[in-house]
N, C-alpha and C. Protein backbone atom coordinates (compact mmCIF):
# COMPACT_ATOMS: atom_id res chain seq x y z
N UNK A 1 0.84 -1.16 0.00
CA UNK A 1 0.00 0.00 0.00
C UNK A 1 0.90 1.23 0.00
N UNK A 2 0.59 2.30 -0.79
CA UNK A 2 1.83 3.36 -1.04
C UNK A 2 0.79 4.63 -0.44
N UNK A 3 1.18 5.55 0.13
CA UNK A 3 0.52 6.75 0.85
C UNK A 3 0.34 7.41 -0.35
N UNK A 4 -0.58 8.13 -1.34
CA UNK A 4 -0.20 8.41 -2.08
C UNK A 4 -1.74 10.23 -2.64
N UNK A 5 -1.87 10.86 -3.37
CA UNK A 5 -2.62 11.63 -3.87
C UNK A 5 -3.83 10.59 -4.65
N UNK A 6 -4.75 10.90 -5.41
CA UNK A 6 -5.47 10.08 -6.39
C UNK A 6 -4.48 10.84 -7.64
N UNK A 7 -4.07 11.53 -8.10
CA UNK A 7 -3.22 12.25 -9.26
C UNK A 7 -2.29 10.65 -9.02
N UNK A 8 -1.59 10.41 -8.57
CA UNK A 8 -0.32 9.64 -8.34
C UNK A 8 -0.44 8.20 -9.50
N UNK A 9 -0.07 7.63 -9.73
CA UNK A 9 -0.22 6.86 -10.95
C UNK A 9 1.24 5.49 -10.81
N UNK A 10 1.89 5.85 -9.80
CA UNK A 10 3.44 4.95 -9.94
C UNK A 10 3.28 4.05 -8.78
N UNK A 11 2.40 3.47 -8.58
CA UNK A 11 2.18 2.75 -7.55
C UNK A 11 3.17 1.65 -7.83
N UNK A 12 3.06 0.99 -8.64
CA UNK A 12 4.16 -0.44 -9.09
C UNK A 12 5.54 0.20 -9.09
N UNK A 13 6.03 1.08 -9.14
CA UNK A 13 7.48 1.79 -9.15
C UNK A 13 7.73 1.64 -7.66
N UNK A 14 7.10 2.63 -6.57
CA UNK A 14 7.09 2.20 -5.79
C UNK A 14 7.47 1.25 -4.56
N UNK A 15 6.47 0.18 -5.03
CA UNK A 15 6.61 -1.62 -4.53
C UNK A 15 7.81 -2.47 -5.21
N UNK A 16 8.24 -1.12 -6.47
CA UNK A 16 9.61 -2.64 -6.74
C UNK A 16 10.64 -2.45 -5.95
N UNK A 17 11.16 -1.64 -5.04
CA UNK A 17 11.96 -1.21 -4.47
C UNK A 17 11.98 -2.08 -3.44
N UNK A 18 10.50 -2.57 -2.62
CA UNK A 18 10.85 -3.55 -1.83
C UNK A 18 10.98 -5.27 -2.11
N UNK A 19 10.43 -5.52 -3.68
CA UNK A 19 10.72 -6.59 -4.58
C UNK A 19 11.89 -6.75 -4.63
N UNK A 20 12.79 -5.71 -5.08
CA UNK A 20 14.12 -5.50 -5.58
C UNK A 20 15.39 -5.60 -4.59
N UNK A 21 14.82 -5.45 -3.10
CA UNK A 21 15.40 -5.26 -1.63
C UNK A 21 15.17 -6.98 -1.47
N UNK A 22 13.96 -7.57 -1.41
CA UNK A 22 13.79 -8.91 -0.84
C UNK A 22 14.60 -10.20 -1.95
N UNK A 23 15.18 -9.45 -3.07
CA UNK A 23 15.75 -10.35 -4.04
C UNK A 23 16.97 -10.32 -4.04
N UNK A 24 17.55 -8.63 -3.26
CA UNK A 24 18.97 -8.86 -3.07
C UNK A 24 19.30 -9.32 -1.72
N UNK A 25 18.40 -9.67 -0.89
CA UNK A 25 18.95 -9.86 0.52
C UNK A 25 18.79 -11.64 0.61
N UNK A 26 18.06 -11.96 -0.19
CA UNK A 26 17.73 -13.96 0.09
C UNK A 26 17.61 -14.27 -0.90
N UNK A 27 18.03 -13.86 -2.07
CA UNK A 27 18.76 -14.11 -3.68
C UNK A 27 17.77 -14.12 -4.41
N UNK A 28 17.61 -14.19 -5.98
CA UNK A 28 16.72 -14.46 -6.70
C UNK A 28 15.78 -15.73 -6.95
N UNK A 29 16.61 -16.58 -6.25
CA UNK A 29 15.75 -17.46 -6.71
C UNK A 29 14.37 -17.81 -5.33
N UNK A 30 15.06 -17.31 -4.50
CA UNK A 30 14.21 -17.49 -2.75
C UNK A 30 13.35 -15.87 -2.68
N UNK A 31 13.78 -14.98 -2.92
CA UNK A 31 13.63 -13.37 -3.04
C UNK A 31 12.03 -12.76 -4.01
N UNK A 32 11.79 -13.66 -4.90
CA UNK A 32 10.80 -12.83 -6.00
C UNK A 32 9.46 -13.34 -5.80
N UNK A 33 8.68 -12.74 -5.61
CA UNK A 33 7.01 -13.05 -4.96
C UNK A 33 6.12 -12.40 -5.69
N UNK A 34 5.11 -12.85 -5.84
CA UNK A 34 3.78 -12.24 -6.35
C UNK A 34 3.57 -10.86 -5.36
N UNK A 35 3.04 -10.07 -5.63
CA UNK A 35 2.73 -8.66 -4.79
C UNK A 35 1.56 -8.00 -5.65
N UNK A 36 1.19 -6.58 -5.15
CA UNK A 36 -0.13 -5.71 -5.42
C UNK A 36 0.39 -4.61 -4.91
N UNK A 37 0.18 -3.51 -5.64
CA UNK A 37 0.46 -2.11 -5.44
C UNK A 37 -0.79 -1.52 -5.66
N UNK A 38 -0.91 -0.85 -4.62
CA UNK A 38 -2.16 0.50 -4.56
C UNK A 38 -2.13 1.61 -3.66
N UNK A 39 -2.84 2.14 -4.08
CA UNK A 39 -2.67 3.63 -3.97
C UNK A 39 -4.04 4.57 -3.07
N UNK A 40 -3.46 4.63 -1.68
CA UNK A 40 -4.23 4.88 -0.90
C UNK A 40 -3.92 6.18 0.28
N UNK A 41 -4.90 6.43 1.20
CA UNK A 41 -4.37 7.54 2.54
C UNK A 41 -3.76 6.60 3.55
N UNK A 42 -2.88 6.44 3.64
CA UNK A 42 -2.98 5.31 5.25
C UNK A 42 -2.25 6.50 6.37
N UNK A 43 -3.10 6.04 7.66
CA UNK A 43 -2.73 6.73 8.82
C UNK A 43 -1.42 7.13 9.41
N UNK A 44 -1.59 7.95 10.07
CA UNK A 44 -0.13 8.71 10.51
C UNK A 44 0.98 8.69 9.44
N UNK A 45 0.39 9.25 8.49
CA UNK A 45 1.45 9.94 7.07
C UNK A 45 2.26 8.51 6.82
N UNK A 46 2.16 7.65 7.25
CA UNK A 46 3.10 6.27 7.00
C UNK A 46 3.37 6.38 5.42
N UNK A 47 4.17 6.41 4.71
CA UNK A 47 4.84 6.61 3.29
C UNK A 47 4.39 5.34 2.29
N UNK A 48 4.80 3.69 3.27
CA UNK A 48 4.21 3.01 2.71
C UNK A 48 4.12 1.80 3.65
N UNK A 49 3.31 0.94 3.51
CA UNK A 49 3.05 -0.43 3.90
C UNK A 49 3.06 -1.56 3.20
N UNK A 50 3.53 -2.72 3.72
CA UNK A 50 4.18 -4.03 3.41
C UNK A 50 3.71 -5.01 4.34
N UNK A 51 2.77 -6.03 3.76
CA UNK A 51 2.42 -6.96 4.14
C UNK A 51 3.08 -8.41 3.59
N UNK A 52 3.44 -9.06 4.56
CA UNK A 52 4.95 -10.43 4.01
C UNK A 52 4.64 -11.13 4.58
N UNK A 53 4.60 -12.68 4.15
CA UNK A 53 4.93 -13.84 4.72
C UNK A 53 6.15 -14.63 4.44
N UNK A 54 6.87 -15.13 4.92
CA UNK A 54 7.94 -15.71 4.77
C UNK A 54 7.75 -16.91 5.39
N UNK A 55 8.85 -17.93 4.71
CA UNK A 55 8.85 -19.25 5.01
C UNK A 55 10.49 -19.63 5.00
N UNK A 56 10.89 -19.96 6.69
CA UNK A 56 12.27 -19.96 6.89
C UNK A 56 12.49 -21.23 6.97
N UNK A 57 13.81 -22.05 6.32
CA UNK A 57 13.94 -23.55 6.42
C UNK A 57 15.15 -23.60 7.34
């Protein structure tokens, strides 16, 4: 979820940054996930939100 105006339009730009973070930290092949970008008000000015599940072996 990205904090964003209704004008705003880069929602997927955004979310790759934390795509792009979770692929360099536990590699590409463990790192790349399905996701959803949108474009909303969320509380206390929060910039953006990230909802994750992970599965540690």
């Amino acid at each position: 979820m990205v904090n964003s105006t209704p004008e705003f339009e880069s929602h997927p730009a955004v979310i790759n940054g934390f795509s792009e973070l979770m692929s360099e930290v536990f590699g590409p092949e463990n790192g790349v996930a399905v996701r959803s970008a949108v474009g909303m008000t969320l509380p206390m000015n929060i910039a953006v939100e990230i909802e994750a599940m992970f599965e540690l072996y």
